[in-house]
N, C-alpha and C. Protein backbone atom coordinates (compact mmCIF):
# COMPACT_ATOMS: atom_id res chain seq x y z
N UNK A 1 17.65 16.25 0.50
CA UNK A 1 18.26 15.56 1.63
C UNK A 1 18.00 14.06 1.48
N UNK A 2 18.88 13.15 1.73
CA UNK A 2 18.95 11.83 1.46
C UNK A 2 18.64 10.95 2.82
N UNK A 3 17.84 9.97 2.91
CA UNK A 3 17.64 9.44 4.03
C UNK A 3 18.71 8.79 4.65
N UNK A 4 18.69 8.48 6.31
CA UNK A 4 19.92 8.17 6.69
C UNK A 4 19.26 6.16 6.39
N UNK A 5 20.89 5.36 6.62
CA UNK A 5 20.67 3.98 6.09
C UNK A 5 20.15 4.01 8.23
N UNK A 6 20.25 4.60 9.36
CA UNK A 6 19.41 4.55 10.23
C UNK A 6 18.04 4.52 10.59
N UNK A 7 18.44 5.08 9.83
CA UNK A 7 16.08 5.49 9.94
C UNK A 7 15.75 4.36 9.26
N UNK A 8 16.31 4.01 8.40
CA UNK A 8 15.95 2.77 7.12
C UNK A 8 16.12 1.26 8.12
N UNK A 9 16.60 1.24 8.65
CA UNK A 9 16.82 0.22 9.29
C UNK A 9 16.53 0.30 10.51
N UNK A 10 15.82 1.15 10.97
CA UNK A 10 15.05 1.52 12.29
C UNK A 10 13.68 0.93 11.68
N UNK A 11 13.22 1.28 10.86
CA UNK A 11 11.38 1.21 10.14
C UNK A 11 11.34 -0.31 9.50
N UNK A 12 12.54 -0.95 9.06
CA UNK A 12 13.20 -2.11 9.10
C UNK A 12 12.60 -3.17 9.77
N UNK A 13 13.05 -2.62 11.33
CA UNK A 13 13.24 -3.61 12.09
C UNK A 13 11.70 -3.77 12.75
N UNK A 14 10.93 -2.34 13.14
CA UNK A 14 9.39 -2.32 12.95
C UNK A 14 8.86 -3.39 12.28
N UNK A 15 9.16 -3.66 10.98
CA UNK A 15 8.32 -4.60 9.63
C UNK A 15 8.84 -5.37 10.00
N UNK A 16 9.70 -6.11 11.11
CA UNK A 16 10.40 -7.46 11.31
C UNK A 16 9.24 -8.57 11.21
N UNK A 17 8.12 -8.11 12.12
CA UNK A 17 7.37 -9.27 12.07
C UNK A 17 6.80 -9.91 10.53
N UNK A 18 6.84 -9.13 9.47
CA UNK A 18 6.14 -9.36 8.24
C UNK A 18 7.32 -10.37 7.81
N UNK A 19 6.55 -11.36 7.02
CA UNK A 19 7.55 -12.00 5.33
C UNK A 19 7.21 -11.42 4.53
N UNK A 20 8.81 -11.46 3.70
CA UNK A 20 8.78 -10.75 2.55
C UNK A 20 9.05 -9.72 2.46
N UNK A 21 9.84 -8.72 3.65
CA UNK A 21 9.84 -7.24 3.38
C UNK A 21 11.52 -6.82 2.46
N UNK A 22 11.66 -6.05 1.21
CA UNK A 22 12.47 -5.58 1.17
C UNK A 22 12.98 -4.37 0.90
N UNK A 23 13.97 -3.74 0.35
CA UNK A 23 13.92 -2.49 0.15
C UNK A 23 14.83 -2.52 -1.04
N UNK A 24 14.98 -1.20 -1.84
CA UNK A 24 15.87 -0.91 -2.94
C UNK A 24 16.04 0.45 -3.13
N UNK A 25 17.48 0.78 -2.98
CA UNK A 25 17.74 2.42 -2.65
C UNK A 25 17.55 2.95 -4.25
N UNK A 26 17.32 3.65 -4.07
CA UNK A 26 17.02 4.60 -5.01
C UNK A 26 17.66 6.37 -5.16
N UNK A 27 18.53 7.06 -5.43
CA UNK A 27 18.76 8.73 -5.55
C UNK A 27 18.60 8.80 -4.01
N UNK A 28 19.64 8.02 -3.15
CA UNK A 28 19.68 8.15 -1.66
C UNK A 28 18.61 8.53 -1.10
N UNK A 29 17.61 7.87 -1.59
CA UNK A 29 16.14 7.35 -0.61
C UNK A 29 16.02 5.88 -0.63
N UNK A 30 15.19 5.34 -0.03
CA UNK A 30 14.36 3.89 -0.08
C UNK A 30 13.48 3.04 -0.48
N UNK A 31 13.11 2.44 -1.49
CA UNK A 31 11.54 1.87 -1.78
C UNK A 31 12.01 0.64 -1.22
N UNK A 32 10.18 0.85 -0.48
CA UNK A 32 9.94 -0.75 0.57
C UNK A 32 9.00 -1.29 0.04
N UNK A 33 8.97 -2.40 -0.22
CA UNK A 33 8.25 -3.97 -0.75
C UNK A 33 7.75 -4.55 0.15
N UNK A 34 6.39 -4.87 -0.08
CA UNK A 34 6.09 -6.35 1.03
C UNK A 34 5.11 -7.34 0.17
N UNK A 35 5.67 -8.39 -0.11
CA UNK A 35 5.74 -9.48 -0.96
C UNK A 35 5.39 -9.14 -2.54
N UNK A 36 6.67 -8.12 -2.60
CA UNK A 36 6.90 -7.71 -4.13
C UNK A 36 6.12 -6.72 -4.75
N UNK A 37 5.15 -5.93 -3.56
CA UNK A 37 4.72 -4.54 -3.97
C UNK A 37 5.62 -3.95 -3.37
N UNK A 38 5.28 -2.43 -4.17
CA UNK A 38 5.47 -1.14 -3.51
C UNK A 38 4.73 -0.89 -2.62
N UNK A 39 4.82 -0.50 -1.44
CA UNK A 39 4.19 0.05 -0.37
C UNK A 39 4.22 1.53 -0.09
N UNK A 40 5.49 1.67 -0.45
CA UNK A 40 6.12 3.14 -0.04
C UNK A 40 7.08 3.04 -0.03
N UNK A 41 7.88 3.91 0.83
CA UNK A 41 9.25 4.46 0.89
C UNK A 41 9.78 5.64 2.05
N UNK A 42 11.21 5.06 2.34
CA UNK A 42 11.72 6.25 3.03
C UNK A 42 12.43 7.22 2.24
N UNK A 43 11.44 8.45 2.83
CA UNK A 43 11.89 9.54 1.94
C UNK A 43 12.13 10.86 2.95
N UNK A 44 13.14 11.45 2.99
CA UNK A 44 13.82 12.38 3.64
C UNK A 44 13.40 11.93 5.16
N UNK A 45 13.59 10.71 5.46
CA UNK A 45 13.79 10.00 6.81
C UNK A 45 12.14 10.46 7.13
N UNK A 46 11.38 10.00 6.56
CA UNK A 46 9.49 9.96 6.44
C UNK A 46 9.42 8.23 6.04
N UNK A 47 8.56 8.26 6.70
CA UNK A 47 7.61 6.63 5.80
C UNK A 47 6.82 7.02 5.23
N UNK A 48 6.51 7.05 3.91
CA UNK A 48 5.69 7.42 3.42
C UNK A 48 4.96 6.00 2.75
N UNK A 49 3.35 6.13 2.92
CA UNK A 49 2.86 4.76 1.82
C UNK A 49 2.16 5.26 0.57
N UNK A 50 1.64 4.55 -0.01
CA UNK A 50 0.89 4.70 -1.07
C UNK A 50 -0.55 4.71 -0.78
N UNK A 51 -1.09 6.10 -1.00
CA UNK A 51 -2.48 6.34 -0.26
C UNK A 51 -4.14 5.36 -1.22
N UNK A 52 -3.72 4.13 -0.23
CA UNK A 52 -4.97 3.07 -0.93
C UNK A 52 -6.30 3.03 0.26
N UNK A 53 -7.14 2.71 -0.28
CA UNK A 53 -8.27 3.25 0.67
C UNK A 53 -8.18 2.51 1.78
N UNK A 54 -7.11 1.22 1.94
CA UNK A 54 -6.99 0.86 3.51
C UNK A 54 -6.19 1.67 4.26
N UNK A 55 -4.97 2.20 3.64
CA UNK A 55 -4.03 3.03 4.13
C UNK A 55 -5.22 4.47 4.94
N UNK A 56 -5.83 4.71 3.84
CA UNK A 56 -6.26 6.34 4.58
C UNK A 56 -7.45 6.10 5.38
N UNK A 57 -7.94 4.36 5.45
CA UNK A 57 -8.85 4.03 6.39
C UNK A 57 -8.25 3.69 8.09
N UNK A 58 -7.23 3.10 7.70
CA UNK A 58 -6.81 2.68 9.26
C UNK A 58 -5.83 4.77 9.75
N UNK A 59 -5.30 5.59 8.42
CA UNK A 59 -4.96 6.43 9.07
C UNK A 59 -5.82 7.80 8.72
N UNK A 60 -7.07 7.96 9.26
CA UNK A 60 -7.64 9.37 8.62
C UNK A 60 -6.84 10.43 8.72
N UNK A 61 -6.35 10.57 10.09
CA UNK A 61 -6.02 11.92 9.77
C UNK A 61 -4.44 12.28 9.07
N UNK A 62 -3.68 11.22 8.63
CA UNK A 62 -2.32 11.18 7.86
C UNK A 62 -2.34 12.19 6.93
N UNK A 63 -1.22 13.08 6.96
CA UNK A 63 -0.95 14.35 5.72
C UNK A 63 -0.25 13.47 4.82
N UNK A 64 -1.08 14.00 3.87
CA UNK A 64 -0.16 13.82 2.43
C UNK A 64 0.31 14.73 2.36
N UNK A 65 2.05 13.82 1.68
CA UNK A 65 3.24 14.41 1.61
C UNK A 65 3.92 13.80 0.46
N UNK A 66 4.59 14.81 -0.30
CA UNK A 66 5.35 14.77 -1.54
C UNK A 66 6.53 14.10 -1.15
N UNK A 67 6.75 12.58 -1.62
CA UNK A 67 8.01 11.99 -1.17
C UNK A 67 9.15 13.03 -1.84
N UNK A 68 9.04 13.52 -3.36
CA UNK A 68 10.38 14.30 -3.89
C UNK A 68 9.41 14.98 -5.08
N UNK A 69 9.90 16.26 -5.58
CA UNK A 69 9.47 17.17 -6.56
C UNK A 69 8.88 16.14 -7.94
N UNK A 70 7.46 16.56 -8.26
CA UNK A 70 6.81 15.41 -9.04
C UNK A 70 6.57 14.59 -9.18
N UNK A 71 6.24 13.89 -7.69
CA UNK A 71 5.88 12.41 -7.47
C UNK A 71 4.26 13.01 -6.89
N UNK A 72 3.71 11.99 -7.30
CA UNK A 72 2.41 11.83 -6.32
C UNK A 72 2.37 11.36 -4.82
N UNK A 73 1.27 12.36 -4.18
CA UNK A 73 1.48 12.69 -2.51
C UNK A 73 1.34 10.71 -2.20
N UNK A 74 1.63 11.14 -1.20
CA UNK A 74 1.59 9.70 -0.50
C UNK A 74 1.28 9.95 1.27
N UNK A 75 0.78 9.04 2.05
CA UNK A 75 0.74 9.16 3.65
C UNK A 75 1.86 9.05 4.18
N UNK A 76 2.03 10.20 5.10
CA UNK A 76 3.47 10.06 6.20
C UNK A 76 2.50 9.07 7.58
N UNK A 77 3.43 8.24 7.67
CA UNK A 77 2.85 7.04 8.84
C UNK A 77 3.63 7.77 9.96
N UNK A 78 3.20 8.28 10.51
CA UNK A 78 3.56 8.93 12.15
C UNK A 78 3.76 7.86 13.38
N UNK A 79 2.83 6.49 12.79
CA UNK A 79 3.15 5.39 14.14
C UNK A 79 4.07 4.30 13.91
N UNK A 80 4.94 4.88 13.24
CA UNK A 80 6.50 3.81 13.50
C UNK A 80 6.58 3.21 14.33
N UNK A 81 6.40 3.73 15.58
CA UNK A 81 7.16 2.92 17.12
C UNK A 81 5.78 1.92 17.34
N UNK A 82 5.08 1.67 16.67
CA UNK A 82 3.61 0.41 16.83
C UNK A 82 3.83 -0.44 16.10
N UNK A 83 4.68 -1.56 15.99
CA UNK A 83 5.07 -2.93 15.53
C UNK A 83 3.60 -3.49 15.41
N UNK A 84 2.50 -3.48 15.97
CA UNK A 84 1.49 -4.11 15.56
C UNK A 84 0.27 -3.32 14.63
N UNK A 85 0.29 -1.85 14.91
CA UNK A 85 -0.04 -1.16 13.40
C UNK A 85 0.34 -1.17 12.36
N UNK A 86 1.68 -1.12 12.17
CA UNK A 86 2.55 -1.44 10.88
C UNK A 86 1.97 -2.58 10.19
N UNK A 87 2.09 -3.53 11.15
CA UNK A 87 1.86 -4.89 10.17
C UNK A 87 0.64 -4.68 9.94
N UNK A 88 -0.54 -4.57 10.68
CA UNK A 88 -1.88 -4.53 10.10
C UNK A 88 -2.16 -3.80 8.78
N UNK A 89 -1.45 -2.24 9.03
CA UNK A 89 -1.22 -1.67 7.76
C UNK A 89 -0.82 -2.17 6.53
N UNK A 90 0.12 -3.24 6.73
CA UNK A 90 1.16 -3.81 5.47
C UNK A 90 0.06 -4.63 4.97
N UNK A 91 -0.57 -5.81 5.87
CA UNK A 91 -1.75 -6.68 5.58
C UNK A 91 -2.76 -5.66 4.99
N UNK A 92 -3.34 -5.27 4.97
CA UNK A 92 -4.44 -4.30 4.77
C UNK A 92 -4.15 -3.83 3.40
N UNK A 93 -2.84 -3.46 3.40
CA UNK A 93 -2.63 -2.45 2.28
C UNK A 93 -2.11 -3.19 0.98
N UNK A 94 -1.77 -4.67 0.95
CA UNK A 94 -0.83 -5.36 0.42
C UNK A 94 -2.32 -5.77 -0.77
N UNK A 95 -3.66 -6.26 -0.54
CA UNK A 95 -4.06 -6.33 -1.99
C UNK A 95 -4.77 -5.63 -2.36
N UNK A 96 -4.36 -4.12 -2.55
CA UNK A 96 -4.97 -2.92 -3.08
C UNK A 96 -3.89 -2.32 -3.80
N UNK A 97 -2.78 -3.20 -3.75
CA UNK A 97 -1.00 -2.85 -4.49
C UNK A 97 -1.51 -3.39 -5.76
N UNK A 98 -1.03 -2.22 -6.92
CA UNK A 98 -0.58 -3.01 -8.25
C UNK A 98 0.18 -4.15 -7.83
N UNK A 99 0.51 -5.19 -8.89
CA UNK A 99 1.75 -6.31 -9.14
C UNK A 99 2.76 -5.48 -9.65
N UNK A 100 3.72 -5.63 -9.47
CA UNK A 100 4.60 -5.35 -10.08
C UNK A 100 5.13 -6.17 -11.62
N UNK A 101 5.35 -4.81 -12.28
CA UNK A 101 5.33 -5.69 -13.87
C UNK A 101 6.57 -6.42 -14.20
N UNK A 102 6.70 -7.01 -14.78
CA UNK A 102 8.23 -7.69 -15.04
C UNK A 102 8.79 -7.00 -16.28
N UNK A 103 10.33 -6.78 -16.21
CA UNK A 103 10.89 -6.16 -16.93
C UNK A 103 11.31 -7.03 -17.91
């Protein structure tokens, strides 16, 4: 199942307060960036992040969840509708991100 471009732009508008957020669709899902990491992604209309020890510190009890068949688990963020968790999350989580390599 492919995420809707709603949900994507619902979780969007959440990250409004951050610079730098973007996204790049992918096999009708989402990868989200915040200042040129990976963070995560919307995947079957889930936020999912990349489980770094700030991520599973600010969320203990978050299930890991398989964004798609043979990916490594990642956290489903359950507090979407908290514009001021999000961002703390993004801050928090942003230098425990690989760089992204250049092609």
């Amino acid at each position: 199942m492919a995420s809707s471009k709603v949900y994507l732009e619902f979780v969007l508008e959440q990250l409004g307060e951050l610079d730098e957020i973007s996204h790049k669709s992918m096999m009708g899902e989402y990868i989200i960036y915040y200042r040129g990491r990976i963070i995560g992604g919307i995947y079957d209309d889930r936020f999912l992040v990349k489980p770094v020890k700030a991520a599973v510190k600010l969320m203990p009890e978050a299930e890991l969840q398989l964004p798609y068949d043979g990916a490594k688990p990642m956290l489903l963020v359950e507090q979407v509708d908290d514009k001021q968790f999000l961002k703390a999350l993004l801050e928090q989580m942003h230098q425990q991100l690989p760089v992204q390599k250049k092609k």
